[in-house]
Protein backbone atom coordinates (compact mmCIF):
# COMPACT_ATOMS: atom_id res chain seq x y z
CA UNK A 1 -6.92 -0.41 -26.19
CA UNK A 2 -4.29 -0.54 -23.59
CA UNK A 3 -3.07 1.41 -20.81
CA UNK A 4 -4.45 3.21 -17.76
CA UNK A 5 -7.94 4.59 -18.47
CA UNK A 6 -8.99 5.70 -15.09
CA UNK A 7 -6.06 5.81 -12.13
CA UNK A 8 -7.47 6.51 -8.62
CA UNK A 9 -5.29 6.85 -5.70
CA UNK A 10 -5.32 7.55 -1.99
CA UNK A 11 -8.96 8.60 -2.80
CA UNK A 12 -10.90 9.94 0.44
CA UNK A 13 -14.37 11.56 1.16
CA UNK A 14 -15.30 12.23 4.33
CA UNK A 15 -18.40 14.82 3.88
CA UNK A 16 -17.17 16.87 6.98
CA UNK A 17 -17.18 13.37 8.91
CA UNK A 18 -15.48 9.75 9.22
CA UNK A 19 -14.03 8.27 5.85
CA UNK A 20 -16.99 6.90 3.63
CA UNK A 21 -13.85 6.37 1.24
CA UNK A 22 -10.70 5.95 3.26
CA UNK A 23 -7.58 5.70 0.76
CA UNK A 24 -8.76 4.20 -2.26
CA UNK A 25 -6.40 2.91 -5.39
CA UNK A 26 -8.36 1.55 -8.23
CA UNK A 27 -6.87 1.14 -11.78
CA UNK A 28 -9.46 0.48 -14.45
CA UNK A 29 -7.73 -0.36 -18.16
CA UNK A 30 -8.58 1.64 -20.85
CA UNK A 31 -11.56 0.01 -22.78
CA UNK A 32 -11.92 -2.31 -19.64
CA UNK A 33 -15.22 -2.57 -17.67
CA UNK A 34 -14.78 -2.78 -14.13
CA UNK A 35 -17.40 -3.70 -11.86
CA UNK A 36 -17.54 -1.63 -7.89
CA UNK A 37 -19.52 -4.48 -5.82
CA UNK A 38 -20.59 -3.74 -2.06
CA UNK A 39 -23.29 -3.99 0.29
CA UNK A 40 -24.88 -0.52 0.40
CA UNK A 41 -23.84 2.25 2.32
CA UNK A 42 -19.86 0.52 1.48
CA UNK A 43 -19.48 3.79 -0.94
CA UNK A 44 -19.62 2.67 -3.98
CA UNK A 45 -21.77 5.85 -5.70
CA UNK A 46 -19.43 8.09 -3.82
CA UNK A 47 -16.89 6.96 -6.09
CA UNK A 48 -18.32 7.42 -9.14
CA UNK A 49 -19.66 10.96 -8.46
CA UNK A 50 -15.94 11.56 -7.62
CA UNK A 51 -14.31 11.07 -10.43
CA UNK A 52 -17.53 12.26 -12.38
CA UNK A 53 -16.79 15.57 -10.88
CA UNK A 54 -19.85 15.95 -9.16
CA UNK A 55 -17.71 16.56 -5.25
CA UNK A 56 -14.37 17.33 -4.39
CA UNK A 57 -12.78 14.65 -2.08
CA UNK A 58 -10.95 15.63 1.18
CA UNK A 59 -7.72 13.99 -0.62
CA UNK A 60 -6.69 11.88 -3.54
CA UNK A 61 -6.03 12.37 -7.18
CA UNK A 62 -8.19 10.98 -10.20
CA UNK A 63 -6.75 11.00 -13.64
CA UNK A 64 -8.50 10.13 -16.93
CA UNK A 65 -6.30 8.89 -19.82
CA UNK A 66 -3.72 10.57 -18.41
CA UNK A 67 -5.08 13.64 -17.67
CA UNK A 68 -5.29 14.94 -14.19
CA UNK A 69 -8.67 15.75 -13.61
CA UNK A 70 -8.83 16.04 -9.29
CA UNK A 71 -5.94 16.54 -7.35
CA UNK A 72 -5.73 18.99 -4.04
CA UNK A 73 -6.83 22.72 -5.59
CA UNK A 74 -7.05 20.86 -9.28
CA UNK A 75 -10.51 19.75 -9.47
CA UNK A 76 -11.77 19.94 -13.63
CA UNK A 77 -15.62 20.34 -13.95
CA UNK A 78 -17.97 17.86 -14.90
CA UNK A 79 -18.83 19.10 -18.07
CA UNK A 80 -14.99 19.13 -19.38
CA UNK A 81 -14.46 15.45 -18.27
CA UNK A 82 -16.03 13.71 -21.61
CA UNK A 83 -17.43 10.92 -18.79
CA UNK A 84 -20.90 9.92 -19.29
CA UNK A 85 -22.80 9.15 -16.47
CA UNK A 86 -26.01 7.04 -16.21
CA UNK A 87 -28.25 6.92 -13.30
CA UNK A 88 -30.59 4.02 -11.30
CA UNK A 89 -33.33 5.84 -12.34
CA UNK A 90 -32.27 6.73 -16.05
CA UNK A 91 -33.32 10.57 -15.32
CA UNK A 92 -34.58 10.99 -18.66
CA UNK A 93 -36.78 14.59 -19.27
CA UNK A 94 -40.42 13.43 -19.34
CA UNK A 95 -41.29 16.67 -21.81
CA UNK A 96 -38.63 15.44 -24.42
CA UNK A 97 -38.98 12.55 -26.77
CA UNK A 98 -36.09 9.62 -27.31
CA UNK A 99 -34.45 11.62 -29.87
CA UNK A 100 -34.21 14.85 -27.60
CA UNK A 101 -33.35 13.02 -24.48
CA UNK A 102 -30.26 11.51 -26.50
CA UNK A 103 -28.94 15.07 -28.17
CA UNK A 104 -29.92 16.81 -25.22
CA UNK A 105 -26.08 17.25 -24.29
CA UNK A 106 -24.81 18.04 -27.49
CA UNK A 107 -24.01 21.29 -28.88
CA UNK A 108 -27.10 22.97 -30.23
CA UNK A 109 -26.19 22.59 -33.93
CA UNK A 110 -26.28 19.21 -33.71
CA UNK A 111 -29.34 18.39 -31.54
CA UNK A 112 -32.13 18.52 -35.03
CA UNK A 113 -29.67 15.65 -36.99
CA UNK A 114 -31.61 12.48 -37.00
CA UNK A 115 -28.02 11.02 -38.37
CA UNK A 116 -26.80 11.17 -34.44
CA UNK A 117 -29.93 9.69 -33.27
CA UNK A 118 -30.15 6.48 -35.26
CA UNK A 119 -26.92 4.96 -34.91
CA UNK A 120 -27.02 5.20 -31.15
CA UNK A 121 -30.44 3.97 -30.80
CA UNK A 122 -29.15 1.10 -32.80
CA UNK A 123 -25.95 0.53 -31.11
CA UNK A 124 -28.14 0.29 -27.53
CA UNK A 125 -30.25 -2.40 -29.58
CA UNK A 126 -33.09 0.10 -29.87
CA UNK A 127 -35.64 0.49 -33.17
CA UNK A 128 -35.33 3.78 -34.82
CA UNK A 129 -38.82 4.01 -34.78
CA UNK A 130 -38.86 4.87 -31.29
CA UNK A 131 -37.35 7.78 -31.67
CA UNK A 132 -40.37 10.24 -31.64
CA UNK A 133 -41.86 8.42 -28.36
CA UNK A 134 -41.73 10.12 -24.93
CA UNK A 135 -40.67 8.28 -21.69
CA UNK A 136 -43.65 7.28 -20.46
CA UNK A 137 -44.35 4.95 -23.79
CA UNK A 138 -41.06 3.00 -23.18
CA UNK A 139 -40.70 0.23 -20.69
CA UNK A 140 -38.06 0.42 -18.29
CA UNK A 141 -35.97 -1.24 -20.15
CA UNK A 142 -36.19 0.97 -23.10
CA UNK A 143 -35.67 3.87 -20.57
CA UNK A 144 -32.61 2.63 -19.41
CA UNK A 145 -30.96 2.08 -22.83
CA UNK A 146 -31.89 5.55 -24.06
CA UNK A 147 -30.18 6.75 -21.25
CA UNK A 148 -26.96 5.22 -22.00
CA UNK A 149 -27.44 6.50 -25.69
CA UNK A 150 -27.55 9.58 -24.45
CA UNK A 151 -24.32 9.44 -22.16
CA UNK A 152 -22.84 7.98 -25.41
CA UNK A 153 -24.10 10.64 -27.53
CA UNK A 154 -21.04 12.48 -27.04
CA UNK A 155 -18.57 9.78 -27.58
CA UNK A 156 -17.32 9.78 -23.64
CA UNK A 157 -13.71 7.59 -23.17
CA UNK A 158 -15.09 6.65 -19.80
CA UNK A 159 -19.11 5.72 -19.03
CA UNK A 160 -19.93 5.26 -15.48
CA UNK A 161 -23.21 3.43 -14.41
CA UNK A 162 -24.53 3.86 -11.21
CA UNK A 163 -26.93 0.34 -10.57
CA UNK A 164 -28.79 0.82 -14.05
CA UNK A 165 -30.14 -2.59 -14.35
CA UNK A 166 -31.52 -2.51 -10.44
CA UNK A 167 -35.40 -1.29 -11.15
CA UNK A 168 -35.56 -3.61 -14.14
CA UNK A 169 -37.28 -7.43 -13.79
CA UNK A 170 -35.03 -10.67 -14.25
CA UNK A 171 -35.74 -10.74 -18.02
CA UNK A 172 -35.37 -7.23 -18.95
CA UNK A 173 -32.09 -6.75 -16.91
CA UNK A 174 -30.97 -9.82 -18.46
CA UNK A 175 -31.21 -8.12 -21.89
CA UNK A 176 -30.61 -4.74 -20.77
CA UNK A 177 -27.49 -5.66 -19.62
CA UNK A 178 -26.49 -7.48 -23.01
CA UNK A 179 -27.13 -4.25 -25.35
CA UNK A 180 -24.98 -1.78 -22.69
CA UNK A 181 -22.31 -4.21 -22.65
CA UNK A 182 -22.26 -4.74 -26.48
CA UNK A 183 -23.02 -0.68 -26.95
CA UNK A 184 -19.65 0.22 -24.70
CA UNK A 185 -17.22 -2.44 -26.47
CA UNK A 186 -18.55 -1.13 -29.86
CA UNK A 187 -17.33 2.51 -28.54
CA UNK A 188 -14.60 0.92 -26.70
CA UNK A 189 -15.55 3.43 -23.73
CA UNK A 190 -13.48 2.31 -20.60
CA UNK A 191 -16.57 1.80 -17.89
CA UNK A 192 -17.26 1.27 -13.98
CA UNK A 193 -20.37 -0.48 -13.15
CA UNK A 194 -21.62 -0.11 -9.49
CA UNK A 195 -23.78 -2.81 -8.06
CA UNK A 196 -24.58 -4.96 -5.50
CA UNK A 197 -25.52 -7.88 -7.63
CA UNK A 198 -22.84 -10.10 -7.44
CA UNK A 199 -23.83 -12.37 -10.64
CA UNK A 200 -24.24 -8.77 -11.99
CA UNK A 201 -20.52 -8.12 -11.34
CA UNK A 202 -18.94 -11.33 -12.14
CA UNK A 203 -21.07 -11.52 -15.46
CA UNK A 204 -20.45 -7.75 -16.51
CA UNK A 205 -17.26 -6.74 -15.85
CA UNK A 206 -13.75 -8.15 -16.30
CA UNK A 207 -12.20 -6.91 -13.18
CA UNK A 208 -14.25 -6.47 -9.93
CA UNK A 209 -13.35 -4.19 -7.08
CA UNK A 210 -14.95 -5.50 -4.35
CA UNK A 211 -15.59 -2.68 -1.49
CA UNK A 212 -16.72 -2.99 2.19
CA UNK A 213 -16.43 0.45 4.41
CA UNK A 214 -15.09 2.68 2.07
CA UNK A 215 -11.63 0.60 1.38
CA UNK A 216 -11.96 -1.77 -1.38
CA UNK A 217 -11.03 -5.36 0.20
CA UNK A 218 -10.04 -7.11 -2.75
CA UNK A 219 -9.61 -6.67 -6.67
CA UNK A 220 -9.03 -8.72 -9.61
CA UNK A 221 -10.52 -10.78 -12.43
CA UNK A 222 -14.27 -12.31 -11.83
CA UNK A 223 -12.92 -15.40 -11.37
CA UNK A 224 -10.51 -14.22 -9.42
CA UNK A 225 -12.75 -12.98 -6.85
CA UNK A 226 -15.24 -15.74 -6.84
CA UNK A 227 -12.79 -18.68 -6.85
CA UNK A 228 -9.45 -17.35 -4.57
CA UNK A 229 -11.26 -14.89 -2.29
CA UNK A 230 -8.72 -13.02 -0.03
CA UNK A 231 -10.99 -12.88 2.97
CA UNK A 232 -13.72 -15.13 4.51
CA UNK A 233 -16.01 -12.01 3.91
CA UNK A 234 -15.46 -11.67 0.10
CA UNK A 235 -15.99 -15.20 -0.17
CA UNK A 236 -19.13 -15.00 1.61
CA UNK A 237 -20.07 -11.64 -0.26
CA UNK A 238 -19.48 -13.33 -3.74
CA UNK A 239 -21.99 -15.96 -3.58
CA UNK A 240 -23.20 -18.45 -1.45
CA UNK A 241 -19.98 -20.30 1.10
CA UNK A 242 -19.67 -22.48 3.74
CA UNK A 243 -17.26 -21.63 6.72
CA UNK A 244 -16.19 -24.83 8.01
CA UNK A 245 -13.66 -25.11 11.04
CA UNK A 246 -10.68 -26.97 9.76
CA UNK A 247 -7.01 -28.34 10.90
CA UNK A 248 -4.82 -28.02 7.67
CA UNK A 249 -1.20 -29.48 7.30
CA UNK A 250 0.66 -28.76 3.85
CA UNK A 251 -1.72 -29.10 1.06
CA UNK A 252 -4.63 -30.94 2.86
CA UNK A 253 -7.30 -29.76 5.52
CA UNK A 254 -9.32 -32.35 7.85
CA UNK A 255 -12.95 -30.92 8.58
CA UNK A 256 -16.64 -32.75 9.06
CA UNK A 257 -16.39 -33.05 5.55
CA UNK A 258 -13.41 -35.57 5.87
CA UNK A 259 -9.47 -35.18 4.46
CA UNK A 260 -9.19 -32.56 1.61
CA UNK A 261 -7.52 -31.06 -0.87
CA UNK A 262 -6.23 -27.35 -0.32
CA UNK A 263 -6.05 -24.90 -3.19
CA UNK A 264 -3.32 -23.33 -1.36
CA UNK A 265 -0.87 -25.08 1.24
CA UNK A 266 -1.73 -23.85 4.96
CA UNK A 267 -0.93 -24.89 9.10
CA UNK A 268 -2.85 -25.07 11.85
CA UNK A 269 -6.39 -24.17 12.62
CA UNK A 270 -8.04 -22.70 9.67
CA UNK A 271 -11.93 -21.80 7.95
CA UNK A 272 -12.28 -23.85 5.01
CA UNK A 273 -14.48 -22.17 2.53
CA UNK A 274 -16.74 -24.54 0.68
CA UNK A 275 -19.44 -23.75 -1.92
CA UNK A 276 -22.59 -25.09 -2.47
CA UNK A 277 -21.78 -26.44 -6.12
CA UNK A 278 -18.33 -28.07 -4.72
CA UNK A 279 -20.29 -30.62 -3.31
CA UNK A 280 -21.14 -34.06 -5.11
CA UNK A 281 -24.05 -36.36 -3.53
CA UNK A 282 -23.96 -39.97 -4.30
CA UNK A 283 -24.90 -43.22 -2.06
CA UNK A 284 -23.94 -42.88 1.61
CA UNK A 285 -20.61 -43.27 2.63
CA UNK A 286 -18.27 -42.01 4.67
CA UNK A 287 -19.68 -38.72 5.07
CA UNK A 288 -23.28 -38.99 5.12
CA UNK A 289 -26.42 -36.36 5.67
CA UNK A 290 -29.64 -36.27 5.51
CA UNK A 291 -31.73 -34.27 3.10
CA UNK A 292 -33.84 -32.03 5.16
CA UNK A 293 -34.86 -29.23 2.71
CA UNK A 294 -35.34 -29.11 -1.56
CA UNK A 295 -35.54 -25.61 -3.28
CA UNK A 296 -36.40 -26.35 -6.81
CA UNK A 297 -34.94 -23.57 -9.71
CA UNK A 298 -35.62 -25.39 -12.67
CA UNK A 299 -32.25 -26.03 -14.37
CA UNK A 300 -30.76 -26.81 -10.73
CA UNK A 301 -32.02 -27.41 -7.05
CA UNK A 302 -30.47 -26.23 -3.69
CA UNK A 303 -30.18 -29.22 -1.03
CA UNK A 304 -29.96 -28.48 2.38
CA UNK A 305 -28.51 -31.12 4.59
CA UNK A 306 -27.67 -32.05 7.74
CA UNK A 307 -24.54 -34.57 8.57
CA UNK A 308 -25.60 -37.74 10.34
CA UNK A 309 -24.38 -37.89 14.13
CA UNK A 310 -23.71 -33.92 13.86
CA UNK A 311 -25.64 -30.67 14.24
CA UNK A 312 -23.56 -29.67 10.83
CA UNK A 313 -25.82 -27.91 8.34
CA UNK A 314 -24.28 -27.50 4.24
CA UNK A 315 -26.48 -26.53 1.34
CA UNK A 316 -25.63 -28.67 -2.12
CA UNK A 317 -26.19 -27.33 -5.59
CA UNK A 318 -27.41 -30.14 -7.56
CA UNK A 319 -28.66 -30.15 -11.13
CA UNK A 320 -32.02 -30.51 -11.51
CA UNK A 321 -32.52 -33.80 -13.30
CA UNK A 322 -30.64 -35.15 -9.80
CA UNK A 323 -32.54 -34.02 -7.06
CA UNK A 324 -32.92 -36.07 -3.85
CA UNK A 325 -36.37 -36.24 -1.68
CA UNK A 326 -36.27 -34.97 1.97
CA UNK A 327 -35.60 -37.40 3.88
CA UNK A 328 -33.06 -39.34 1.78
CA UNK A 329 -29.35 -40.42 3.05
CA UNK A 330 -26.76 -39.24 0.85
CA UNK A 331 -23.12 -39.31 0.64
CA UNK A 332 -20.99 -35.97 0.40
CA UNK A 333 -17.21 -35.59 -1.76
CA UNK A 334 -15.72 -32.52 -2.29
CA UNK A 335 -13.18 -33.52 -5.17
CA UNK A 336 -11.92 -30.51 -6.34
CA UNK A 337 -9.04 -28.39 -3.68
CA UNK A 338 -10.86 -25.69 -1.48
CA UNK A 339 -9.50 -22.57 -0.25
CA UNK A 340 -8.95 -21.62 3.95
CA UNK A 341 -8.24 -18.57 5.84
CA UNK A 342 -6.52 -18.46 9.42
CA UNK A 343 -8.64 -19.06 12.38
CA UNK A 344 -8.00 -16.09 14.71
């Protein structure tokens, strides 16, 4: 699929009170899954229940392959959007089984055919067999995958998901996530994801908005985001950074961390933006520390150290077959370019 799926723009909800959305343009492709990142409270499930339907925004117009579905005294009901909607919680009807949670929203004729019910359940990478089980036999992972069968029950173009993996344990939102992703490109519904998981996000999706106060502060591909952040606070917000002060001439930076490369030229007095996994330990040398913390993860480790003759603290990401002891002098490169910001 190409083409605009969902087009926001100048989007803004104010409940009666200041902007919690404040001029918002967001362009999701149509079959693309685009992933709404933010602390909480940034406005991220105000969004989706806008262009759900669910309120009418103070200004702004939302159209759906081309169809204009909010826009001043426009404002098309839910129910006549063909968006399915999936909650945190799932919100599935305890007194219904799998198979009449999933045809719940289809027209009455159609709710008794076991042929609707078997495909999806299959397509969310769900037995059959469950079919006749209520809720409260599933695990929450189970839940959460019969919910999205049932907002695809009705073949939606657009599926919005508001945090469904969130409740779930590492394992099952590992595999949860897996089947919905597989289950919307096999429909090839065009789909906005709101989280606050960044590895979520950047994993998920192939564009991520990310949004801080109601205005969305940067948007583009997952590595996009993650590697050329367009403010110190994204790059912070995407995973774990180090601001370092800097003095940057052309395409090189000098900081406590020695002469280096710069992604992007830059002058004058700058934050270089270093992450953990950028830096490479080997013998001291130049740039020494000392290793005055180990957190152990298995397939990697997270060294904290502190530079020798400075009050400088940096965190490492090191595999885990190569983990220094506390206590240990090592040497610190950074060999591939780094990105700054102006220092104001």
């Amino acid at each position: 699929m190409s083409g605009a799926g969902i087009s926001i723009t100048g989007l803004t909800v104010g409940y009666g009170g200041p902007p919690v959305l404040d001029q918002v343009d967001l362009h999701v492709r149509a079959g693309g899954v685009t992933a709404v990142l933010g602390p909480s409270g940034s406005g991220k499930t105000t969004l989706l229940r806008a262009i759900a339907g669910f309120i009418r925004p103070d200004r702004g117009r939302i159209e759906v392959r081309g169809e204009v579905l909010t826009d001043g005294p426009t404002l098309v009901a839910p129910e006549r959007r063909g968006i399915g909607y999936v909650r945190q919680d799932g919100a599935l009807f305890p007194h219904l089984d799998v198979a009449g949670n999933i045809t719940f929203g289809l027209p009455r004729a159609e709710r008794r055919r076991a042929a609707q019910v078997e495909p999806l359940l299959e397509l969310v990478g769900l037995s059959p067999s469950l079919a006749r089980r209520r809720p409260d036999e599933l695990s929450g992972g189970q839940q959460q995958r019969v919910a999205l069968a049932r907002a695809l029950a009705r073949e939606p173009s657009v599926v919005l998901l508001d945090e469904p993996f969130s409740s779930l344990d590492t394992a099952l939102r590992a595999a949860t996530r897996e089947a919905t992703r597989a289950a919307l490109a096999a429909q090839g519904a065009t789909t906005v994801l709101v989280t606050h998981d960044q590895a979520e996000a950047l994993s998920f999706a192939d564009q991520v908005a990310v949004m801080f106060d109601g205005r969305f502060a940067q948007i583009d591909s997952p590595a996009g985001v993650y590697g050329a952040p367009a403010t110190p606070e994204v790059g912070r917000f995407l995973g774990d950074a180090m601001l370092l002060d800097g003095q940057a001439v052309g395409r090189t930076v000098s900081c406590c961390l020695g002469r280096l490369d710069l992604a992007e030229p830059a002058t004058g007095d700058v934050l270089v933006l270093v992450r953990p996994e950028q830096l490479v330990l080997s013998e001291p040398s130049d740039i020494t520390a000392s290793v005055w913390s180990v957190t152990y993860q298995g397939a990697d480790a997270m060294v904290r150290l502190e530079l020798v003759g400075q009050t400088t603290r940096l965190v490492a990401r090191v595999p885990g077959d190569r983990v220094p002891h506390v206590g240990d002098k090592v040497g610190i490169a950074v060999p591939a370019a780094v990105r700054s910001f102006p220092r104001h």
